[in-house]
Protein backbone atom coordinates (compact mmCIF):
# COMPACT_ATOMS: atom_id res chain seq x y z
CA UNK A 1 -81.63 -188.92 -26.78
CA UNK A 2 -85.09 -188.08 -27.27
CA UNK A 3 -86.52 -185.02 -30.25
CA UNK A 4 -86.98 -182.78 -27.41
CA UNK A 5 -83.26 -182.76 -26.24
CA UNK A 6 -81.70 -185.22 -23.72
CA UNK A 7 -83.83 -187.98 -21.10
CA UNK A 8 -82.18 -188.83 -18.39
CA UNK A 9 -83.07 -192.37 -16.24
CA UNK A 10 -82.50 -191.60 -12.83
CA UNK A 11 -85.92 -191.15 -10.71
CA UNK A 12 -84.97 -187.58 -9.50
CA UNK A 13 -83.93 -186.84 -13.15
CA UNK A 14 -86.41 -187.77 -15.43
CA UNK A 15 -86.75 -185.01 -17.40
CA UNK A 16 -85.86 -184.09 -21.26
CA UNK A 17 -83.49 -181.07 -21.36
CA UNK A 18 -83.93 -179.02 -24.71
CA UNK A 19 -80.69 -178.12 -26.54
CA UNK A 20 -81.74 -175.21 -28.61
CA UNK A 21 -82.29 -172.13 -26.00
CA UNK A 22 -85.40 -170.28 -27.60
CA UNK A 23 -87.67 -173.55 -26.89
CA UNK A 24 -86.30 -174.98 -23.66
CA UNK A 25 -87.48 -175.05 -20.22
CA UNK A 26 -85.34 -174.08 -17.39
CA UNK A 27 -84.23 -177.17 -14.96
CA UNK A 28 -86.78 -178.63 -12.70
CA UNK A 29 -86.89 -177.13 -9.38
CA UNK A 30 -85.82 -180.79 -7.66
CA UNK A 31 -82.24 -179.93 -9.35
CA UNK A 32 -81.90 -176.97 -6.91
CA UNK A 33 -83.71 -179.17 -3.77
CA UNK A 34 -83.22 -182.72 -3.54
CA UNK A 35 -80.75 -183.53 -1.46
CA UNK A 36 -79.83 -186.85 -3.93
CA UNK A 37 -78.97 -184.72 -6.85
CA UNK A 38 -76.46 -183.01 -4.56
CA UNK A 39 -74.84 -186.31 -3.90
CA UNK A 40 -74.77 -186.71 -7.45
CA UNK A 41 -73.03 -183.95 -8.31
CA UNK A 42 -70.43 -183.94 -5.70
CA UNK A 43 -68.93 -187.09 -8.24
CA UNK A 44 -70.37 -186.53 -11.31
CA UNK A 45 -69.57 -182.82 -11.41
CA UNK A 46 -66.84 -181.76 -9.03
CA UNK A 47 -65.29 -185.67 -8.99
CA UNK A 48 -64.54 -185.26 -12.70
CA UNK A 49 -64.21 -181.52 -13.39
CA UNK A 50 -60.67 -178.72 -12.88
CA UNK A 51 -60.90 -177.21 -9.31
CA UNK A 52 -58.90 -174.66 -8.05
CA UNK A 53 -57.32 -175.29 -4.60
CA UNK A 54 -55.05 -172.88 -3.83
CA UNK A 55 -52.26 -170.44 -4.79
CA UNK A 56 -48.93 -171.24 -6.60
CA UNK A 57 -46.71 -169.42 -3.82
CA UNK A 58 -48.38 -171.66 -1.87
CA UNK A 59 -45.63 -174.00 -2.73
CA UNK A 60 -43.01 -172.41 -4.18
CA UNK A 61 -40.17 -174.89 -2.66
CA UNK A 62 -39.52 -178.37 -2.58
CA UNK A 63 -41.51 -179.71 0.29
CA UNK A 64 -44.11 -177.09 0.89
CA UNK A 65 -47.61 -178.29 1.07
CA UNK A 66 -51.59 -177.00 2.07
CA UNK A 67 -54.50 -178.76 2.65
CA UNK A 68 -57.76 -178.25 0.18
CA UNK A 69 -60.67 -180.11 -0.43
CA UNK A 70 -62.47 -181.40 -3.51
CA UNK A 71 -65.76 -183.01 -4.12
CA UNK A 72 -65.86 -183.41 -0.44
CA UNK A 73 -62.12 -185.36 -1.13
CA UNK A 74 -59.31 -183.93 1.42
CA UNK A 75 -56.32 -183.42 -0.76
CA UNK A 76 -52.79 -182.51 -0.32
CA UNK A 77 -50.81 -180.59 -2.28
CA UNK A 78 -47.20 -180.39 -2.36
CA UNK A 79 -43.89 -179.35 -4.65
CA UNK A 80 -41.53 -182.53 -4.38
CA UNK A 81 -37.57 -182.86 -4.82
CA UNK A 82 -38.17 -182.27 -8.09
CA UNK A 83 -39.67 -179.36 -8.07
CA UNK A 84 -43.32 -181.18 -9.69
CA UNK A 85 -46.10 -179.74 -8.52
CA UNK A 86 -48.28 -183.24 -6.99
CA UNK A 87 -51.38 -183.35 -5.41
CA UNK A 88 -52.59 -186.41 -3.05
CA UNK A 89 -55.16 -188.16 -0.99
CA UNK A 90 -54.71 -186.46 2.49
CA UNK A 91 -55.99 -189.78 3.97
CA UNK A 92 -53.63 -192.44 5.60
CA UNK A 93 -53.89 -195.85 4.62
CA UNK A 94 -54.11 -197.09 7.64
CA UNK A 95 -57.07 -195.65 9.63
CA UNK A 96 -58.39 -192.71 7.63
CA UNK A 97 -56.59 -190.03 9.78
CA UNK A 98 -55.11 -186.40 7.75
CA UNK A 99 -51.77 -186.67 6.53
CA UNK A 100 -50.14 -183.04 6.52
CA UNK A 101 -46.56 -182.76 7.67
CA UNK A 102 -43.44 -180.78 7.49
CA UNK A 103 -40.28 -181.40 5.72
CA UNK A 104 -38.87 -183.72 3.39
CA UNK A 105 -41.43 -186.26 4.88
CA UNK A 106 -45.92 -186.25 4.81
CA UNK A 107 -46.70 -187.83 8.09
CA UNK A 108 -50.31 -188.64 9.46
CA UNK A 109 -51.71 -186.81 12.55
CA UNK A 110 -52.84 -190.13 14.33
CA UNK A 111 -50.55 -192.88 14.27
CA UNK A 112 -47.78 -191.48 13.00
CA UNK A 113 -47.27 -193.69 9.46
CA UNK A 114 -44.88 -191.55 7.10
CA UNK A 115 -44.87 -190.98 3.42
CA UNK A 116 -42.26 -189.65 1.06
CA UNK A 117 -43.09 -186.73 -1.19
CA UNK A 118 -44.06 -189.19 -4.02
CA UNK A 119 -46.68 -190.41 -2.00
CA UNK A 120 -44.67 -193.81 -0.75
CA UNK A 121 -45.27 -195.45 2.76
CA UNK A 122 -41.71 -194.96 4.45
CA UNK A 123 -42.63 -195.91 8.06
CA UNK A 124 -45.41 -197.52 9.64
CA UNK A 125 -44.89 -197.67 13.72
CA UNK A 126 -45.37 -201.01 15.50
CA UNK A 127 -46.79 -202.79 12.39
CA UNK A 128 -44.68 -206.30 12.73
CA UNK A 129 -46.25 -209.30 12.28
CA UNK A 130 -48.92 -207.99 10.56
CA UNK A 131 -49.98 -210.98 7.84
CA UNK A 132 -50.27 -209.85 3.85
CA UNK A 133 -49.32 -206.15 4.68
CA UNK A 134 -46.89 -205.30 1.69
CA UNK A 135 -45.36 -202.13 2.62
CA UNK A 136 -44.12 -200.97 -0.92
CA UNK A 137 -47.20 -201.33 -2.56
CA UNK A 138 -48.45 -198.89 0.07
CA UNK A 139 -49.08 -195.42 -1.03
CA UNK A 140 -51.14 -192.39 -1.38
CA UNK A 141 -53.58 -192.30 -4.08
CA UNK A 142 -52.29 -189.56 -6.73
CA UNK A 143 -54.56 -186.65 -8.87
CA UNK A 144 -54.16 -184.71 -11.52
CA UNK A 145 -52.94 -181.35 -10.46
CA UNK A 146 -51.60 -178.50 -13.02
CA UNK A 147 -51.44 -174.62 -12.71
CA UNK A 148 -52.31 -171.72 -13.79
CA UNK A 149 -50.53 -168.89 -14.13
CA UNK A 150 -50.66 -168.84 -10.10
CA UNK A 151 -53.36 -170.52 -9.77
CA UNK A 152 -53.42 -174.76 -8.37
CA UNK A 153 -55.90 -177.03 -9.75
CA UNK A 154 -56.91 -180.04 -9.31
CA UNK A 155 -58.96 -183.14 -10.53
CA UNK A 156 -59.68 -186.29 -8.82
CA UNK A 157 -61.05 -187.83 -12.32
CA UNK A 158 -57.54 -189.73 -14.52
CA UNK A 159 -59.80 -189.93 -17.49
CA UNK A 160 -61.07 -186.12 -17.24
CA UNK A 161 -58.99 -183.75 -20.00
CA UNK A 162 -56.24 -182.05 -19.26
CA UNK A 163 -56.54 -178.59 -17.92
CA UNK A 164 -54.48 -177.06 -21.17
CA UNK A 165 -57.50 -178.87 -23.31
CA UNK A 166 -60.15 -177.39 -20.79
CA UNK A 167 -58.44 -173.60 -21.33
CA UNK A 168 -57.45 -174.12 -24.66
CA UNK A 169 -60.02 -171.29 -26.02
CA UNK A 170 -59.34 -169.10 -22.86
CA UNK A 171 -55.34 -169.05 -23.08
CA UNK A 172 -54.99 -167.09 -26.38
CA UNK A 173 -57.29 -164.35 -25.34
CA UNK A 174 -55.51 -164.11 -22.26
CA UNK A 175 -52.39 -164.51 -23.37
CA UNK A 176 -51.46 -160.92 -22.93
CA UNK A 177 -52.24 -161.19 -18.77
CA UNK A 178 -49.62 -160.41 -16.70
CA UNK A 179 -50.39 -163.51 -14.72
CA UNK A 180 -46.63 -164.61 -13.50
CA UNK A 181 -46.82 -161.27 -11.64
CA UNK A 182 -50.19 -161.65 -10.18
CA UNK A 183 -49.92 -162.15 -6.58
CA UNK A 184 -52.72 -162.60 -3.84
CA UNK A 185 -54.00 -159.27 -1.88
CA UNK A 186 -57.53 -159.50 -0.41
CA UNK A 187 -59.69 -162.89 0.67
CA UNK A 188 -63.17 -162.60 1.69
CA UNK A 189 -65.64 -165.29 2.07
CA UNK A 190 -69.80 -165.62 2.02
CA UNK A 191 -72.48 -168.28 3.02
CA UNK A 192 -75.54 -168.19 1.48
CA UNK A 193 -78.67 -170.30 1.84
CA UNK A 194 -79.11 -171.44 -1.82
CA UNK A 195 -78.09 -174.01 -3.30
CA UNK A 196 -74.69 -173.09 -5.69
CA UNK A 197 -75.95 -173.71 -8.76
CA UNK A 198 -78.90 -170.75 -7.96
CA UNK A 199 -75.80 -168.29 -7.59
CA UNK A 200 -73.72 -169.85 -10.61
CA UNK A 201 -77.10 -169.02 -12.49
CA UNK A 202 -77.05 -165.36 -11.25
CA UNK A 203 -73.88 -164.91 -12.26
CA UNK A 204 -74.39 -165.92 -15.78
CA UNK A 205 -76.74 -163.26 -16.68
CA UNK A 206 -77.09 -159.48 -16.58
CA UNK A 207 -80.19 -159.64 -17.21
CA UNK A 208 -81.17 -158.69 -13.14
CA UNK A 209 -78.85 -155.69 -13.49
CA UNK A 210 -80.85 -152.98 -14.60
CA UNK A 211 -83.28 -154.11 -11.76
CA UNK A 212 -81.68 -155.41 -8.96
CA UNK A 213 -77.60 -153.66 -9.34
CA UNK A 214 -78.88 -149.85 -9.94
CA UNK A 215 -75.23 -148.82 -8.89
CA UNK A 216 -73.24 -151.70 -10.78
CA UNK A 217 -76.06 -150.35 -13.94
CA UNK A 218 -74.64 -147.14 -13.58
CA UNK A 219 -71.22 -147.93 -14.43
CA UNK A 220 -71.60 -150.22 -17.27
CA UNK A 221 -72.70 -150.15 -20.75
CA UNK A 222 -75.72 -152.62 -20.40
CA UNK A 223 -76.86 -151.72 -24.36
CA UNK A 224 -73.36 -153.61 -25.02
CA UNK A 225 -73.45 -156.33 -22.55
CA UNK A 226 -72.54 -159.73 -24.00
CA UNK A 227 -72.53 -163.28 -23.00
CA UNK A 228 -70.11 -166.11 -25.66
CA UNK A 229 -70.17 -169.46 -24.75
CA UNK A 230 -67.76 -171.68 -25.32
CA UNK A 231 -66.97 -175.60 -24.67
CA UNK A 232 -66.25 -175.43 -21.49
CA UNK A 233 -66.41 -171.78 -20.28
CA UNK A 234 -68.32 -168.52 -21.17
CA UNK A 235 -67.32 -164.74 -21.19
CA UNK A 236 -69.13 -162.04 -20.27
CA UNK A 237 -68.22 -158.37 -21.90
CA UNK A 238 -69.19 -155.00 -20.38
CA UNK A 239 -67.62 -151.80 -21.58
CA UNK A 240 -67.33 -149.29 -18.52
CA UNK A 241 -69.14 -145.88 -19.25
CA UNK A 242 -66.64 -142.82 -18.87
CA UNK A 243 -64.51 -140.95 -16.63
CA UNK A 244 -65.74 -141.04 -12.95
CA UNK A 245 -66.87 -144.16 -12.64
CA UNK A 246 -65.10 -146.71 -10.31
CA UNK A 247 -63.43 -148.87 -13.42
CA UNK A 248 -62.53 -145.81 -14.92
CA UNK A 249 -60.51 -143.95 -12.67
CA UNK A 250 -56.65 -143.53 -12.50
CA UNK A 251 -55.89 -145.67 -15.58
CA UNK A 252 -52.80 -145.43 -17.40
CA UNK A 253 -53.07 -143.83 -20.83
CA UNK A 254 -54.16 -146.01 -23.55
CA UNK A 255 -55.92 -148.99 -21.26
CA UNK A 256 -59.62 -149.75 -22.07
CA UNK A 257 -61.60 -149.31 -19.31
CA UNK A 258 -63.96 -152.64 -19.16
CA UNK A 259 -65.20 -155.81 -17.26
CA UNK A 260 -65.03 -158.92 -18.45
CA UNK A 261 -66.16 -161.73 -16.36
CA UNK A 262 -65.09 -165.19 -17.28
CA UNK A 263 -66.57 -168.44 -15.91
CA UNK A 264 -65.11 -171.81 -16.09
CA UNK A 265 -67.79 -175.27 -15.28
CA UNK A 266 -68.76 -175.62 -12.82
CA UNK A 267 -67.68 -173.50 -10.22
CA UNK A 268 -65.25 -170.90 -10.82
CA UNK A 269 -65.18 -167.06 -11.98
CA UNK A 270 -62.47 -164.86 -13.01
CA UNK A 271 -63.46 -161.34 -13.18
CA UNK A 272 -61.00 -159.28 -15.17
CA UNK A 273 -60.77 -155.44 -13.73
CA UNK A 274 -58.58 -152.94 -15.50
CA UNK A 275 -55.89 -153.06 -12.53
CA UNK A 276 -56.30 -156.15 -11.15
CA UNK A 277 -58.31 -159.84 -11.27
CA UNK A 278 -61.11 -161.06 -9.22
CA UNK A 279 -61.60 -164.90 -8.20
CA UNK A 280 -65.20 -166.47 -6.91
CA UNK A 281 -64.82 -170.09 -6.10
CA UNK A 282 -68.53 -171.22 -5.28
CA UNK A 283 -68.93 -174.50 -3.12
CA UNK A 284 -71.84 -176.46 -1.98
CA UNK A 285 -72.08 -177.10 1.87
CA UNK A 286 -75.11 -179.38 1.67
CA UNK A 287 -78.65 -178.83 0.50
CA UNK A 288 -79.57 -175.44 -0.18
CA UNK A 289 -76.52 -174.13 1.16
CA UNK A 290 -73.08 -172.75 -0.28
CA UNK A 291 -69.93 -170.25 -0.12
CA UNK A 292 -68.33 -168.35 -2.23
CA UNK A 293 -64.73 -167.72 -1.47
CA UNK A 294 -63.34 -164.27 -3.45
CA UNK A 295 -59.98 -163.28 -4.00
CA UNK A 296 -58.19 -160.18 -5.22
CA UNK A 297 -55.05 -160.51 -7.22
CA UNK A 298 -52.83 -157.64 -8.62
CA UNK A 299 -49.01 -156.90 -9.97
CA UNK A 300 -46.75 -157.89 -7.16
CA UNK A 301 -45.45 -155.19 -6.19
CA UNK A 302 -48.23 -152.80 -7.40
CA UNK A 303 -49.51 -150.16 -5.25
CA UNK A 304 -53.15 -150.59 -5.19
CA UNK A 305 -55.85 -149.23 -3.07
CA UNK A 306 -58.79 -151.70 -3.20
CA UNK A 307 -60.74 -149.87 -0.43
CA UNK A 308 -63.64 -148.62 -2.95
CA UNK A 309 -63.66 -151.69 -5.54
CA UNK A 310 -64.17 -153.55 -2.49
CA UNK A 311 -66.78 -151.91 -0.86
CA UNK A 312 -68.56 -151.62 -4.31
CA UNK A 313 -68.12 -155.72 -4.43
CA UNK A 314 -69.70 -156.10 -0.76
CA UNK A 315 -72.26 -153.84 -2.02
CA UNK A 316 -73.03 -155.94 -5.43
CA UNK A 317 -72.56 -159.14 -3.04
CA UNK A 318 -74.88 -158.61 -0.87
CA UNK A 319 -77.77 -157.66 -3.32
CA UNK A 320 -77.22 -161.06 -4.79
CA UNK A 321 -77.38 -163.00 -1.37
CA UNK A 322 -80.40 -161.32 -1.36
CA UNK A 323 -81.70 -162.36 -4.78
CA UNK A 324 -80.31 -165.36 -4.41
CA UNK A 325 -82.15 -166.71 -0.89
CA UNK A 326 -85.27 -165.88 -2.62
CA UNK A 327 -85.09 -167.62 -5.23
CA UNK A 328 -84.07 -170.83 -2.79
CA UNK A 329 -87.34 -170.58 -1.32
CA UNK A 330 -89.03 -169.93 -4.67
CA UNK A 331 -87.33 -173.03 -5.44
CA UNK A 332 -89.06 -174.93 -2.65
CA UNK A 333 -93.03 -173.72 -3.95
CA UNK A 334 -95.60 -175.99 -4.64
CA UNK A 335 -96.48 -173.60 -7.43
CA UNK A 336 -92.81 -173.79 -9.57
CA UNK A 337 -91.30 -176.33 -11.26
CA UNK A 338 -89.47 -175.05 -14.63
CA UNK A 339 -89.59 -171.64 -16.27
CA UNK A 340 -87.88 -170.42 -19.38
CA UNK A 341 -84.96 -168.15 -20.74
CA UNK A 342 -84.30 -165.12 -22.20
CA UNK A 343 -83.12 -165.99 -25.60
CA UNK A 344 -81.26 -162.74 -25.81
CA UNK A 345 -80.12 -162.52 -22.23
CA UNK A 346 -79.99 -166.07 -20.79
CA UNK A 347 -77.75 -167.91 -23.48
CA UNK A 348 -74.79 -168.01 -20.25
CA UNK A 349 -77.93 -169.60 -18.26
CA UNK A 350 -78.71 -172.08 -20.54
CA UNK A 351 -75.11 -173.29 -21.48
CA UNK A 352 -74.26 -173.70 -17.77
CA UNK A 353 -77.56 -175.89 -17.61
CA UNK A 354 -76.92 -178.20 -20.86
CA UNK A 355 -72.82 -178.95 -18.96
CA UNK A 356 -74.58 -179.86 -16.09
CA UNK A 357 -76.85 -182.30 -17.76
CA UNK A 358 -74.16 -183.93 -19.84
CA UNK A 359 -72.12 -184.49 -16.80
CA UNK A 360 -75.19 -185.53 -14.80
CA UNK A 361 -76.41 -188.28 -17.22
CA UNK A 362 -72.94 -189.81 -18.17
């Protein structure tokens, strides 16, 4: 630890970050570029943090299963006899191949080896006479998988926390979310040539709204715009104005008509409407490119036309591909290298930045 915040040893990271927000600098531009930091992250940061994978109805019997990916990690997840959510290493033991399956049995795509749903090698064709091969010791490696209300997670690091202890200052204040009933209505996905730490960043901060969201200005309260960080997440307030504007309309007597836009480290937000919740998973695709994956959940059984919310989102969306491509190639100038925050409107910024750093270095 150095006076001026942390040092870190690797080559591409040898730079001091400053904890306190009014006096630091912004992350070096070779954070958002080099192609080794990227590599870096994908075990440092998504190897050892919560992920979410996929949808709770996804596997609401014993036996039912779907395919995600972590960290660049193919993983399998799966309800067994017991009814326990698991989640697995989709790759066989014996030559890499996916294991997927149907049934009461996993069962790999190339040779045809077999696994129960605890992860145990049950059949492995034509493998007599093989020396030192000890079939019961044979098994998929195991993660740590919990849920969310319906929501799957899962992380590839044993040692990590659980996810309880990640959401532990999240649960009570949303404790009063109808999230049992909250069922899947509306996927849509978007590349974007940036790296995904230059949209997590954007996301963070109103402070572009006034400029660059003159429509999404119009319907919030930017004089009460907030941003609380917490250990491992921040929350974002913004009262709606008043009747007539999209968050407004058609609520039942006696709901407050707000935003609020939570984000969990690394990757993930959860944007609270008034009638229904908004998830954006962001994942890197290599060097200056990502994809955020959105996904619109309401009451099961609610009737709920999303036609303007999500033509409002498109619109907001594609202002910040916009904002966000440009600042890749800002990135990339011979004339930038760090910059510095807004101590009243870049606090979300800045918190995001120090995680990344502690995970980075350790």
């Amino acid at each position: 630890m150095e006076a001026s915040g942390i040092a870190l040893s690797l080559p591409v990271m040898d730079f001091a970050f400053d904890p306190e927000l009014a006096s630091a600098e912004t992350l070096p531009s070779r954070c958002y570029t080099d192609p080794a930091i990227l590599a870096r992250e994908r075990h440092r940061i998504f190897g050892r943090s919560w992920q979410w994978v996929g949808h709770a109805d996804q596997v609401s019997q014993p036996g039912s299963r779907f395919h995600s990916e972590v960290g660049g990690e193919p993983i399998l997840v799966l309800k067994d006899d017991e009814g326990r959510l698991r989640a697995f290493s989709a790759v066989c033991r014996h030559r890499a191949g996916r294991v997927g399956g149907e049934g009461k049995t996993l069962k790999c795509a190339y040779h045809g080896w077999t696994y129960d749903l605890n992860g145990r090698l049950l059949g492995a064709p034509e493998f007599e006479g093989v020396k030192g091969f000890d079939k019961a010791a044979c098994r998929l490696p195991e993660f740590q998988v919990e849920a969310w209300g319906p929501w799957v997670f899962v992380n590839l690091d044993p040692a990590s926390p659980s996810l309880a202890e990640v959401l532990a200052e999240i649960l009570p204040e949303t404790a009063h979310w109808p999230l049992a009933g909250l069922k899947a209505i509306h996927t849509l996905d978007y590349d974007l040539a940036c790296d995904w730490k230059v949209y997590v960043d954007n996301y963070l901060e109103g402070y572009h709204i006034p400029v660059a969201h003159p429509e999404l200005f119009r319907q919030l309260d930017f004089g009460a715009y907030r941003v609380e960080t917490r250990r491992w997440h921040s929350r974002q307030h913004a009262p709606v104005k008043g009747a007539g504007t999209l968050y407004h309309r058609d609520l039942a007597e006696g709901v407050e008509p707000e935003a609020l836009y939570y984000w969990l480290f690394p990757n993930l937000m959860v944007n609270v409407y008034p009638d229904h919740v908004q998830l954006n998973l962001i994942q890197p695709l290599g060097p200056g490119r990502c994809r955020t994956h959105f996904a619109w959940f309401a009451e099961s059984g609610k009737k709920l036309d999303l036609t303007e919310n999500l033509a409002f989102s498109d619109l907001v969306q594609q202002e910040d591909i916009s904002l966000c491509e440009a600042v890749q190639q800002g990135l990339a100038s011979s004339t930038y290298d760090r910059g510095r925050y807004s101590a009243k409107r870049e606090n979300g910024v800045h918190h995001f930045h120090q995680l990344w750093v502690e995970m980075m270095k350790s």
